[in-house]
N, C-alpha and C. Protein backbone atom coordinates (compact mmCIF):
# COMPACT_ATOMS: atom_id res chain seq x y z
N UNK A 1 101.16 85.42 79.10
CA UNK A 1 100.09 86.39 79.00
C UNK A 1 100.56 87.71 79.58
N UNK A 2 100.39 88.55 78.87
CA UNK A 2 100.52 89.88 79.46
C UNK A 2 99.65 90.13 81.44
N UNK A 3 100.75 90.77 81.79
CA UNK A 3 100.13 90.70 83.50
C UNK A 3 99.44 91.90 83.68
N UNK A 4 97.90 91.58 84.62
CA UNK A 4 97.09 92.42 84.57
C UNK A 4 97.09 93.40 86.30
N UNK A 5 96.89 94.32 86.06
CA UNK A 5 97.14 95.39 87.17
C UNK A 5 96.58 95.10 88.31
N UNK A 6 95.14 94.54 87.99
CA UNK A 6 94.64 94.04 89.51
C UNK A 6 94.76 92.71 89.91
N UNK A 7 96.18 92.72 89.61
CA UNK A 7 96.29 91.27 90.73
C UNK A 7 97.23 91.83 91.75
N UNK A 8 97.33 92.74 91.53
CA UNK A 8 98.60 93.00 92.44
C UNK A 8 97.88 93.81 94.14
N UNK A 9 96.84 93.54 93.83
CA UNK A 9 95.74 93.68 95.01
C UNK A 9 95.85 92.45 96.10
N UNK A 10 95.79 91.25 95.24
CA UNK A 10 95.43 90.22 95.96
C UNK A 10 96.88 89.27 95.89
N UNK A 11 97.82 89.35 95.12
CA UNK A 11 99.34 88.66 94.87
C UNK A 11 99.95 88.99 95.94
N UNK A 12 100.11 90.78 95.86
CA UNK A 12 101.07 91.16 97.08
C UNK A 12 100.90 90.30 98.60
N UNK A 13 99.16 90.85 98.83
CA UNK A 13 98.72 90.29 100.68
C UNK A 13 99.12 88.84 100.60
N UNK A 14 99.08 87.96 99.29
CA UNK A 14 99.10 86.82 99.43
C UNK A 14 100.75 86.28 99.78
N UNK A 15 101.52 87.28 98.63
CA UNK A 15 102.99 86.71 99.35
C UNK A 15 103.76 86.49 100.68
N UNK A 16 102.61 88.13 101.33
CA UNK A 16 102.97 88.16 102.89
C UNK A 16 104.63 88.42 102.94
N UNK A 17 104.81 88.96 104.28
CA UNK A 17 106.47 89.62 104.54
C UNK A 17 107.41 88.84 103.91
N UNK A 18 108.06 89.58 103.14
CA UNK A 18 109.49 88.75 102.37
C UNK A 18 110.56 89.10 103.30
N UNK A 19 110.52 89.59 104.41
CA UNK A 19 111.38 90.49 105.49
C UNK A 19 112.52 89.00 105.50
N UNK A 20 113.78 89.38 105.19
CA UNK A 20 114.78 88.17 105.41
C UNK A 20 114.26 87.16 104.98
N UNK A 21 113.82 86.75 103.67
CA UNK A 21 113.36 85.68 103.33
C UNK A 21 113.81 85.47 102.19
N UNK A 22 113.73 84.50 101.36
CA UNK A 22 113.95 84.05 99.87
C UNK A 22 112.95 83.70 98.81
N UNK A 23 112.78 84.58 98.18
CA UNK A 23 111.87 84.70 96.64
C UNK A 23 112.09 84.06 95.87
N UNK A 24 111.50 82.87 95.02
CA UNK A 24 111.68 82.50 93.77
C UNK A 24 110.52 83.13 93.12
N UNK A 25 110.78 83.81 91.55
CA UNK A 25 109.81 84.02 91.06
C UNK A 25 110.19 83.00 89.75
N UNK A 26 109.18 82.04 89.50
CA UNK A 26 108.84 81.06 88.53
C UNK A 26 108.31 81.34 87.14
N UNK A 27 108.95 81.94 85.68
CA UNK A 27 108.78 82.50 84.68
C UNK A 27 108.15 84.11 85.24
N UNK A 28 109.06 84.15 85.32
CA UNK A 28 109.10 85.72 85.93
C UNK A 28 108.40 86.83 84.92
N UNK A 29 109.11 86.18 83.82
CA UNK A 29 108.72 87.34 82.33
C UNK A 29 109.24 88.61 82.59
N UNK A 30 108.92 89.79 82.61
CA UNK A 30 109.56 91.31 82.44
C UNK A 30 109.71 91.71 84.44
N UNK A 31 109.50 90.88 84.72
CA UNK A 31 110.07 90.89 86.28
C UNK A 31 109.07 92.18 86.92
N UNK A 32 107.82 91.67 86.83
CA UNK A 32 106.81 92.56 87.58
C UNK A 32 106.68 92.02 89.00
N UNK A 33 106.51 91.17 89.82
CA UNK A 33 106.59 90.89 90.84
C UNK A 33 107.80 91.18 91.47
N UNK A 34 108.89 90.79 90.70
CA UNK A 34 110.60 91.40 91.49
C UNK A 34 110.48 92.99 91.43
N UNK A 35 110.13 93.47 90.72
CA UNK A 35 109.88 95.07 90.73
C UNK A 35 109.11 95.20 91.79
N UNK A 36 108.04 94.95 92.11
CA UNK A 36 107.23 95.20 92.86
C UNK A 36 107.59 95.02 94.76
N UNK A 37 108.73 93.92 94.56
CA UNK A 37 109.16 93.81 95.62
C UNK A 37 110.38 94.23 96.05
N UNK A 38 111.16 95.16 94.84
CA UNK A 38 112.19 96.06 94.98
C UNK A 38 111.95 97.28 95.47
N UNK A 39 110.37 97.81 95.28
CA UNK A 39 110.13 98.76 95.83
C UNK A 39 109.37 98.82 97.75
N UNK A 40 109.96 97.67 97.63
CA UNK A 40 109.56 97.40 99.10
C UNK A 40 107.90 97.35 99.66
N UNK A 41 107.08 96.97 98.91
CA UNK A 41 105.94 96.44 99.34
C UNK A 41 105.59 94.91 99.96
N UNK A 42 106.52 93.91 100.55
CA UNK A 42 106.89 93.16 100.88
C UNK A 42 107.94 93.28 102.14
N UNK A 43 108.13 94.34 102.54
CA UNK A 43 109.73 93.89 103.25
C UNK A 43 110.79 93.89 102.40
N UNK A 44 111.86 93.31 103.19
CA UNK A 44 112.98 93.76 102.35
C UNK A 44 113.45 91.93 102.39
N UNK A 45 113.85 90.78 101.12
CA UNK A 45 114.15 89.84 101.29
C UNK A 45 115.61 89.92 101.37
N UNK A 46 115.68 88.77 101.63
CA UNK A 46 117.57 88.38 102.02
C UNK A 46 118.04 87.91 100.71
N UNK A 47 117.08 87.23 99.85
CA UNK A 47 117.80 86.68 98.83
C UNK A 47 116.29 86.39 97.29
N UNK A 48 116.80 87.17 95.90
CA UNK A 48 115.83 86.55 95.29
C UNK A 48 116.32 86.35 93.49
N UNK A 49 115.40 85.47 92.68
CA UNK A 49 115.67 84.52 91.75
C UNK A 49 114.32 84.94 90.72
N UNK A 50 114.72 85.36 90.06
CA UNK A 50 113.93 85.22 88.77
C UNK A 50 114.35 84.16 87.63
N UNK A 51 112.96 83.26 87.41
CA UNK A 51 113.61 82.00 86.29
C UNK A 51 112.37 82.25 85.46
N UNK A 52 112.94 81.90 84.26
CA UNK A 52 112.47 82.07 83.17
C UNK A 52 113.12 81.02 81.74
N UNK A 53 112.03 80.59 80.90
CA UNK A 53 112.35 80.28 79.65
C UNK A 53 112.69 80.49 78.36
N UNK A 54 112.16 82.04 78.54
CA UNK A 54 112.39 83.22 77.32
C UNK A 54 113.85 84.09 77.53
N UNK A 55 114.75 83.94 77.04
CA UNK A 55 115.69 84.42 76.79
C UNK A 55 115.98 86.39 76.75
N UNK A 56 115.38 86.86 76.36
CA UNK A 56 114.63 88.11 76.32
C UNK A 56 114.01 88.70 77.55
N UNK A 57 113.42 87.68 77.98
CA UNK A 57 112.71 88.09 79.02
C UNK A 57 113.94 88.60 80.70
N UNK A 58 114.86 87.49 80.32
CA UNK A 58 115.81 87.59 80.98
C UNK A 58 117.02 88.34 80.90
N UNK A 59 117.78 88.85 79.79
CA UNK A 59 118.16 89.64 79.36
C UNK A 59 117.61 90.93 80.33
N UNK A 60 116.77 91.39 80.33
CA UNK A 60 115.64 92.23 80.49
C UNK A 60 115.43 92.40 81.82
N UNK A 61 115.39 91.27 82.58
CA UNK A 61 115.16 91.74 84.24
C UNK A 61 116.88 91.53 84.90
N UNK A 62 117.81 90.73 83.83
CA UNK A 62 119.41 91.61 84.63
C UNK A 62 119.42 92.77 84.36
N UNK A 63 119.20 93.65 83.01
CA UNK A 63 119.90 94.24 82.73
C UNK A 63 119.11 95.24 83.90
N UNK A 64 118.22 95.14 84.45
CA UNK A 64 117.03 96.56 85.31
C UNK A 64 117.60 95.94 86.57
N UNK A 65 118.07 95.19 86.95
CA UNK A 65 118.71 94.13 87.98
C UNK A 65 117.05 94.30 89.36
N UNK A 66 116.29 93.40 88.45
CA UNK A 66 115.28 93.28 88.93
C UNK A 66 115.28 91.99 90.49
N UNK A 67 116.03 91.38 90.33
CA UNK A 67 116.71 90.01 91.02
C UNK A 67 117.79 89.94 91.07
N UNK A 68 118.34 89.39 92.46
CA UNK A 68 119.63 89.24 92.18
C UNK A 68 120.23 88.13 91.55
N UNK A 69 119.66 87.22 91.53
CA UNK A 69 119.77 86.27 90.08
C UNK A 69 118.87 86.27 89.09
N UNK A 70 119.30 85.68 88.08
CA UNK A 70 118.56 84.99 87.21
C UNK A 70 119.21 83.82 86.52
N UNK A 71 117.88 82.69 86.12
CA UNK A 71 118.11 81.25 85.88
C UNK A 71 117.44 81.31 84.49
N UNK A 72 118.05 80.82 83.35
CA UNK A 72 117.32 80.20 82.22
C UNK A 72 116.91 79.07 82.69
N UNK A 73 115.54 78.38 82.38
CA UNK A 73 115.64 76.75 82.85
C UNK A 73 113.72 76.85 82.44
N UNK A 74 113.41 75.60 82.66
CA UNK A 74 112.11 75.21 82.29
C UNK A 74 111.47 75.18 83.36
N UNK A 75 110.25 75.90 83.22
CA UNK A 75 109.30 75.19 84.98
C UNK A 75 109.11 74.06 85.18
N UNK A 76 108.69 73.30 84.27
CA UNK A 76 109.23 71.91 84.93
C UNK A 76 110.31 70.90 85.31
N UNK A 77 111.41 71.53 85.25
CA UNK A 77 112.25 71.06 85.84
C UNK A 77 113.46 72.25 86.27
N UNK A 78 112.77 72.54 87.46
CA UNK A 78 113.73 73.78 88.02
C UNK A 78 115.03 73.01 88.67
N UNK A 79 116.07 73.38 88.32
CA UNK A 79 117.46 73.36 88.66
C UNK A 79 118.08 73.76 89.77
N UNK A 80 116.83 73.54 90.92
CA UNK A 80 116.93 73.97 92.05
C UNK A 80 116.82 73.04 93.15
N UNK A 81 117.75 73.10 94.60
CA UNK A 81 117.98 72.30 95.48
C UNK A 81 116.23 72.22 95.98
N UNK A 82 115.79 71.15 96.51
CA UNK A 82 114.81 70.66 97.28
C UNK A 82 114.68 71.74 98.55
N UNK A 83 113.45 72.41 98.87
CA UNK A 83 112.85 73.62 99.88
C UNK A 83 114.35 74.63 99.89
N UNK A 84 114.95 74.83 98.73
CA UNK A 84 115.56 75.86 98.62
C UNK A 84 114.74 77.44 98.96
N UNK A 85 113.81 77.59 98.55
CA UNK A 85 113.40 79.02 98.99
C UNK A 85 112.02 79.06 99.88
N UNK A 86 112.02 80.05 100.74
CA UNK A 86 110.85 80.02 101.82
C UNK A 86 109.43 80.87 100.81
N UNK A 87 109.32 81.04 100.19
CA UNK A 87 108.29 81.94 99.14
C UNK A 87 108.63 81.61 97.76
N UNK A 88 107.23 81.25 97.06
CA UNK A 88 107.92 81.38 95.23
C UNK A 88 106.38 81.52 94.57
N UNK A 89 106.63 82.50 93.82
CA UNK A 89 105.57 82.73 92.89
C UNK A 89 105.55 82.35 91.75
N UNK A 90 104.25 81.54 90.76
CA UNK A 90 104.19 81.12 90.28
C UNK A 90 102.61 81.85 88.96
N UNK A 91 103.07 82.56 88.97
CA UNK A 91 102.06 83.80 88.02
C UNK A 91 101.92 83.60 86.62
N UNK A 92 100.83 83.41 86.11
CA UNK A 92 100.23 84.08 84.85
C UNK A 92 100.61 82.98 83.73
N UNK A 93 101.20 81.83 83.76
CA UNK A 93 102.05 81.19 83.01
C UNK A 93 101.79 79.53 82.84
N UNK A 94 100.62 78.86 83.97
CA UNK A 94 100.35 77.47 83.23
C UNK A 94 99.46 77.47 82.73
N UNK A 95 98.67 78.64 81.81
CA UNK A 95 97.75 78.43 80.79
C UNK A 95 98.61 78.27 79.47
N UNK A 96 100.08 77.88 79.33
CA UNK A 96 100.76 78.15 78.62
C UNK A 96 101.19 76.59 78.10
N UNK A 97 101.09 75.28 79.12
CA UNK A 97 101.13 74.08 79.25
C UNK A 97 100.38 73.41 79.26
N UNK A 98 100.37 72.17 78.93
CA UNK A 98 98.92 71.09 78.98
C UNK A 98 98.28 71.22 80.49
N UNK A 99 97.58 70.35 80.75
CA UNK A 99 97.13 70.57 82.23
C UNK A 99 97.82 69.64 82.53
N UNK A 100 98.26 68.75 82.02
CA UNK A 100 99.26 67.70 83.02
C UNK A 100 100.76 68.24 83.12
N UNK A 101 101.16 68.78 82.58
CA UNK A 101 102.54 69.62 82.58
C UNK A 101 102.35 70.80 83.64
N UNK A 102 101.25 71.55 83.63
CA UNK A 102 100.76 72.50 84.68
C UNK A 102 100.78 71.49 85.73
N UNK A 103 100.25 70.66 86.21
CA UNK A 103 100.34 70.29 87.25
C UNK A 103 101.89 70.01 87.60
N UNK A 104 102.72 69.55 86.94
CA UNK A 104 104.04 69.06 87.07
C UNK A 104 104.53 70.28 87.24
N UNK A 105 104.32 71.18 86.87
CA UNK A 105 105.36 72.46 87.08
C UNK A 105 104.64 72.95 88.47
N UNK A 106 103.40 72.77 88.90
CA UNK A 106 103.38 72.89 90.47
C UNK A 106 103.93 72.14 91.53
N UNK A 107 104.21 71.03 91.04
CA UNK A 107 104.50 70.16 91.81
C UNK A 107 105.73 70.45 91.92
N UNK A 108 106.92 70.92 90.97
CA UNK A 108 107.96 71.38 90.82
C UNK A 108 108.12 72.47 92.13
N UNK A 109 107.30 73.66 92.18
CA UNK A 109 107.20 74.91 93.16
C UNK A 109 107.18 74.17 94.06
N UNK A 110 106.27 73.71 93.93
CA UNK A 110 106.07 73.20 96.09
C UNK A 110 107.68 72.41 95.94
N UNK A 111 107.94 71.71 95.34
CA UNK A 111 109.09 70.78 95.84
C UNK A 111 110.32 71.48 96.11
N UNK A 112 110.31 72.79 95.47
CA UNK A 112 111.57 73.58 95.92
C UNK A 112 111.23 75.04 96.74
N UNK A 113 110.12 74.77 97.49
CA UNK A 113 109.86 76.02 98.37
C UNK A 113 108.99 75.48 100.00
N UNK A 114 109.91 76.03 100.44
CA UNK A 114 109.68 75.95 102.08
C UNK A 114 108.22 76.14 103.00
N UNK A 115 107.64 77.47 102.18
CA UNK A 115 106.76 77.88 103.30
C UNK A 115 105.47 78.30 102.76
N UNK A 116 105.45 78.60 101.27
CA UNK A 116 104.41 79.61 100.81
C UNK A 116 104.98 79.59 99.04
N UNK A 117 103.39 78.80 98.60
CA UNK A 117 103.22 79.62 96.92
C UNK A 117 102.56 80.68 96.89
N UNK A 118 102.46 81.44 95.94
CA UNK A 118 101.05 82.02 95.47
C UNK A 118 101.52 81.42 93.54
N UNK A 119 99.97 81.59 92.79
CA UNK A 119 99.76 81.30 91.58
C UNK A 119 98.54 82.02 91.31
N UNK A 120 98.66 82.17 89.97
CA UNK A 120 97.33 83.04 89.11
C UNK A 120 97.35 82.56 87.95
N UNK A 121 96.18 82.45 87.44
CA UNK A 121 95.72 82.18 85.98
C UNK A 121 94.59 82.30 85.69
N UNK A 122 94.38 82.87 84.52
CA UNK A 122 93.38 83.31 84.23
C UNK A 122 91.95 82.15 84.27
N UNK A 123 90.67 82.33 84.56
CA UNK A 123 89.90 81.54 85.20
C UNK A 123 88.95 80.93 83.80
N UNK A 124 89.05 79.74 83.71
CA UNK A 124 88.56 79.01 82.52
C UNK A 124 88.96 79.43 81.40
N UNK A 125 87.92 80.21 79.92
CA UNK A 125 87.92 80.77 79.00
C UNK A 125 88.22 81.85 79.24
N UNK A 126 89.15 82.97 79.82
CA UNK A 126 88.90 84.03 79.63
C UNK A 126 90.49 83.74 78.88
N UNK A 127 90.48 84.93 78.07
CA UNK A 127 91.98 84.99 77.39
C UNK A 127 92.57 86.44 77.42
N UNK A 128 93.90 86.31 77.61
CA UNK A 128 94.40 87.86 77.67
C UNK A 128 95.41 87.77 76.73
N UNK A 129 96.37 89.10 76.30
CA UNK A 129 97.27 89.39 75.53
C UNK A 129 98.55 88.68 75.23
N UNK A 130 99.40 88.06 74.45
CA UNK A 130 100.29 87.47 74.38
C UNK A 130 101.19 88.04 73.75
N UNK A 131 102.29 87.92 73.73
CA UNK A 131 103.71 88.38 73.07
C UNK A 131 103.47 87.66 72.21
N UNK A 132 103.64 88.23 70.97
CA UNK A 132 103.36 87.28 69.73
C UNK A 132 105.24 87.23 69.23
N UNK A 133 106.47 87.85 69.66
CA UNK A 133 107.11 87.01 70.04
C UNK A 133 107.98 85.94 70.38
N UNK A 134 107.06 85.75 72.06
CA UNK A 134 107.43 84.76 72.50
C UNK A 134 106.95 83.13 72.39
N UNK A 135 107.56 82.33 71.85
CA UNK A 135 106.67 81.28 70.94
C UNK A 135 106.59 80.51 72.42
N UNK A 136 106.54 80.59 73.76
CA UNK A 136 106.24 80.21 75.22
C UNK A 136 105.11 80.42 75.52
N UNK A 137 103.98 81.63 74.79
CA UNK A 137 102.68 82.15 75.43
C UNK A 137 101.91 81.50 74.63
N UNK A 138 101.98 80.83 73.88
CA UNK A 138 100.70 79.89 73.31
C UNK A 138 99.78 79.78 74.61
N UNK A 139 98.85 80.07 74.55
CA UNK A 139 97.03 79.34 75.68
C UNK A 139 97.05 78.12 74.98
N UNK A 140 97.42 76.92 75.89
CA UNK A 140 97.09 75.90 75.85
C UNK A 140 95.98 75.39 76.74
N UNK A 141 96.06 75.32 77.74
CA UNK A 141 94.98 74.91 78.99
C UNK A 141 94.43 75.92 79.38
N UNK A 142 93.13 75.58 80.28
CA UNK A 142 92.07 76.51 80.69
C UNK A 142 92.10 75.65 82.23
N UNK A 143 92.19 76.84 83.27
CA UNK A 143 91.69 76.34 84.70
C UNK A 143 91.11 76.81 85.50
N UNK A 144 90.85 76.85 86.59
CA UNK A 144 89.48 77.00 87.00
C UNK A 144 89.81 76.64 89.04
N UNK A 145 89.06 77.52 89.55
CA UNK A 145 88.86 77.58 90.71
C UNK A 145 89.03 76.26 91.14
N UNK A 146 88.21 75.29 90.90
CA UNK A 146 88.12 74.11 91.31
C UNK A 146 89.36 73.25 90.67
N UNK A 147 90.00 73.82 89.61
CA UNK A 147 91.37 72.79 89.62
C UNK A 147 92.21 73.13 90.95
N UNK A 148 92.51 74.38 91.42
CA UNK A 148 93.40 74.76 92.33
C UNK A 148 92.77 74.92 93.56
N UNK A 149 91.74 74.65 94.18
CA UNK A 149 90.96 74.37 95.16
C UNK A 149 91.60 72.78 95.64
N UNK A 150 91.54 71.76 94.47
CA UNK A 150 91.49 70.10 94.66
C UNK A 150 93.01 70.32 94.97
N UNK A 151 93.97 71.08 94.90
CA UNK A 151 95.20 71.00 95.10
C UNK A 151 95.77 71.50 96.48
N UNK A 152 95.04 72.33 97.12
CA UNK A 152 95.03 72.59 98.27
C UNK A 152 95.55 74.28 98.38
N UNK A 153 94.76 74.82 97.66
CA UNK A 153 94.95 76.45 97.44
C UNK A 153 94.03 77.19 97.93
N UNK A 154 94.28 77.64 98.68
CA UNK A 154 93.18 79.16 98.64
C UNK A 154 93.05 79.80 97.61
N UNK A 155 91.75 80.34 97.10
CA UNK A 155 91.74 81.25 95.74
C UNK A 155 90.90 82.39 96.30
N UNK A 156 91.36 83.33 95.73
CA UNK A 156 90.63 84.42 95.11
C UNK A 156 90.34 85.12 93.81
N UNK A 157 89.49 85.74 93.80
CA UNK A 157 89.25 86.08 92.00
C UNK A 157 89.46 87.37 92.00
N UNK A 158 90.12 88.02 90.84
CA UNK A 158 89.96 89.38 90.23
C UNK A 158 89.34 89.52 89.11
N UNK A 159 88.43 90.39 89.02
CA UNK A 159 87.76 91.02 87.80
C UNK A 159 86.67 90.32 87.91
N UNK A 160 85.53 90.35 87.20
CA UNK A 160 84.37 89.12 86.63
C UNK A 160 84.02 89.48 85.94
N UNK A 161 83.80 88.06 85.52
CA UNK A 161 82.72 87.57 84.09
C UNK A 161 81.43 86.44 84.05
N UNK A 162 80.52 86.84 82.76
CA UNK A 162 79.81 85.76 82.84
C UNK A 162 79.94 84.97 81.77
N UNK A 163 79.50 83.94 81.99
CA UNK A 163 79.74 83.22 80.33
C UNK A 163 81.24 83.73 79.53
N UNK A 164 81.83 83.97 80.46
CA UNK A 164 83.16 84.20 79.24
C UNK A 164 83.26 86.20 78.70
N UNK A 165 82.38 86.49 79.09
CA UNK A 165 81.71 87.88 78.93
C UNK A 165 82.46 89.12 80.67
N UNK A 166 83.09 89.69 80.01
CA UNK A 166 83.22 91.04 80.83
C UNK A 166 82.51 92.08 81.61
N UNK A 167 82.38 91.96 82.68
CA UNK A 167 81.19 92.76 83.18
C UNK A 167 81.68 93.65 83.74
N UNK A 168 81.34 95.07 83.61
CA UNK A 168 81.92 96.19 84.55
C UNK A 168 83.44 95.61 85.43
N UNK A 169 84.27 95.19 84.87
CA UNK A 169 85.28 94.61 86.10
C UNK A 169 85.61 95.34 87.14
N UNK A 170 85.93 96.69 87.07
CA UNK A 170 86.29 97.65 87.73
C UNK A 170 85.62 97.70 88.81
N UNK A 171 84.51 97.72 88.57
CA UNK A 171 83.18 98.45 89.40
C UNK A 171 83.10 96.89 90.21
N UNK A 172 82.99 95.50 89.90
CA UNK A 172 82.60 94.17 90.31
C UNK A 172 84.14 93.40 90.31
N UNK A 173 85.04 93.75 90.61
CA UNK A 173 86.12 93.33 90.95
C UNK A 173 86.06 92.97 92.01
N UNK A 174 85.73 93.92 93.10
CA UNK A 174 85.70 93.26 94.56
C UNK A 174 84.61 92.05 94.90
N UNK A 175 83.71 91.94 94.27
CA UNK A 175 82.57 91.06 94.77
C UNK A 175 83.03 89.84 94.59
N UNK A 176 84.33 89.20 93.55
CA UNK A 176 84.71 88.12 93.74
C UNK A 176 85.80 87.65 94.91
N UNK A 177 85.47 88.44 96.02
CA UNK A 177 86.44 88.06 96.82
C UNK A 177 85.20 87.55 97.89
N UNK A 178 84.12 87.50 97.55
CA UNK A 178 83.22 86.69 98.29
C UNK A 178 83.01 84.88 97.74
N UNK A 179 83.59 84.34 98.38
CA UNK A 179 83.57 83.05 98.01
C UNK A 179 82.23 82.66 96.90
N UNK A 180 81.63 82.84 97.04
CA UNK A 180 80.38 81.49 95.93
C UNK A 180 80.84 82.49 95.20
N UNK A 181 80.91 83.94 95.00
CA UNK A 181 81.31 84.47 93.11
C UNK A 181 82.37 84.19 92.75
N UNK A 182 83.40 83.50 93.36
CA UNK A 182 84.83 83.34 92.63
C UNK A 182 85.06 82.47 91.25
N UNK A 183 84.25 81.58 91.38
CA UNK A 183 84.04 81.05 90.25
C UNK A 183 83.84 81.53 89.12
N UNK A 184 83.19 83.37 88.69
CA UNK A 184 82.87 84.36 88.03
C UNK A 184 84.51 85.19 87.71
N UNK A 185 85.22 84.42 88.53
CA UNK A 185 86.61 85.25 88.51
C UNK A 185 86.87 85.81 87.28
N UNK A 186 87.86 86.76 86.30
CA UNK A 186 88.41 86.60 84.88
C UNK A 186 89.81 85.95 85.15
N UNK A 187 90.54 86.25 86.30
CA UNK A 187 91.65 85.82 86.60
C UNK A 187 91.40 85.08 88.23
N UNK A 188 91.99 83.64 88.36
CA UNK A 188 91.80 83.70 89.90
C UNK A 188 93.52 83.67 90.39
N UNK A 189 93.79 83.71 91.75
CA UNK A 189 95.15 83.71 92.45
C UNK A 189 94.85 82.82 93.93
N UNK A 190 96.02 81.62 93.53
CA UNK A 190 95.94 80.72 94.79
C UNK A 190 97.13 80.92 95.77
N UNK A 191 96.67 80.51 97.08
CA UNK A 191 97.89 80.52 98.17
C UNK A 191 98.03 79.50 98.53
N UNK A 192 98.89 78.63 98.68
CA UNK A 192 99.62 77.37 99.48
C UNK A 192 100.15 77.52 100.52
N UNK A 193 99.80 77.51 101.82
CA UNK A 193 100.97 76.85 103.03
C UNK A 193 101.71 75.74 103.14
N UNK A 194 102.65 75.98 103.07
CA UNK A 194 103.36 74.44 102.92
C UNK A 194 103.62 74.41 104.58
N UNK A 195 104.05 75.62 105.39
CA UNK A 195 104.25 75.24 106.80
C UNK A 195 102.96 76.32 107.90
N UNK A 196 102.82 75.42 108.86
CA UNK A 196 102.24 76.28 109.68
C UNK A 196 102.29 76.97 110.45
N UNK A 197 102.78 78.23 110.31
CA UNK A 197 103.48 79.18 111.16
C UNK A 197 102.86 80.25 111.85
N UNK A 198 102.25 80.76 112.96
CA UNK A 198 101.45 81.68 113.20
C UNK A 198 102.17 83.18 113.12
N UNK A 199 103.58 82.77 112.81
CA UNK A 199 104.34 84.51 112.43
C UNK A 199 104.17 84.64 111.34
N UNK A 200 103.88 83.64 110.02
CA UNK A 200 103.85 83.92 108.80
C UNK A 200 102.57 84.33 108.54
């Protein structure tokens, strides 16, 4: 899905200091989060990885040398050592899989990251723009606050809607950061602690 501007409200606070740390970004796509953390709104990391399935897509964040790596490989089965990285983001991309493959490709993140996910997807029915393409952005699954709640996420919502319906987002963007409206989210974004650290 094409990535929407106001997540980067609630993605960034959620990644928290990359200061000497290690980034995986998980189908990275045109490397908006590695951009974002090249310009130092994060700290400065020690080490980071953009992976991706689209060929193009990757092409695309060496050639801007958005990461200092990049991995072709599948989210569900990342080619990566066990709590290899202390941070990994996981954005915009398991509405793209069944829901049982979405779950497997989370289960994948946590299994190769140390300290901290974040994830976003758009919240039930809402649908956004696709690379027509990339034959990877098919909307397959729809999820929902309460799938990533039962998993042990913090969520927050950007934008709202009702019924599937757009409401002033701009103007009612912030009100889903009050818990009972999150469910109204258009997009929600979860955080995982994997460790409990009071410096993190």
């Amino acid at each position: 899905m094409s990535s929407d501007f106001r997540l980067e409200a609630v993605v960034m606070p959620f990644l928290g200091s990359l200061n000497d740390r290690t980034f995986l970004d998980v189908a990275c796509g045109l490397g908006k989060w590695g951009y974002s953390i090249k310009l130092g709104w994060s700290g400065v990391p020690r080490y980071t990885v953009g992976i991706d399935i689209w060929r193009p897509n990757l092409r695309f964040v060496k050639h801007h040398r958005t990461y200092d790596d990049v991995i072709l490989a599948d989210a569900r089965f990342l080619p990566l050592v066990t709590k290899s990285f202390d941070i990994a983001c996981a954005c915009e991309f398991l509405l793209h899989f069944k829901k049982s493959e979405g779950l497997a490709v989370l289960e994948e993140v946590e299994r190769v990251s140390r300290r901290r996910i974040v994830v976003s997807v758009p919240n039930k029915n809402v649908r956004f723009g696709e690379d027509p393409d990339n034959p990877f952005e098919e909307t397959i699954s729809q999820w929902s606050t309460r799938d990533l709640e039962d998993l042990g996420y913090k969520v927050k919502g950007v934008g709202f809607q009702i019924r599937g319906h757009r409401i002033s987002s701009h103007i009612l963007s912030g009100l889903t950061y009050i818990s009972i409206l999150k469910g109204f989210a258009e997009i929600i974004v979860g955080k995982k602690e994997l460790v409990q650290d009071a410096q993190y």
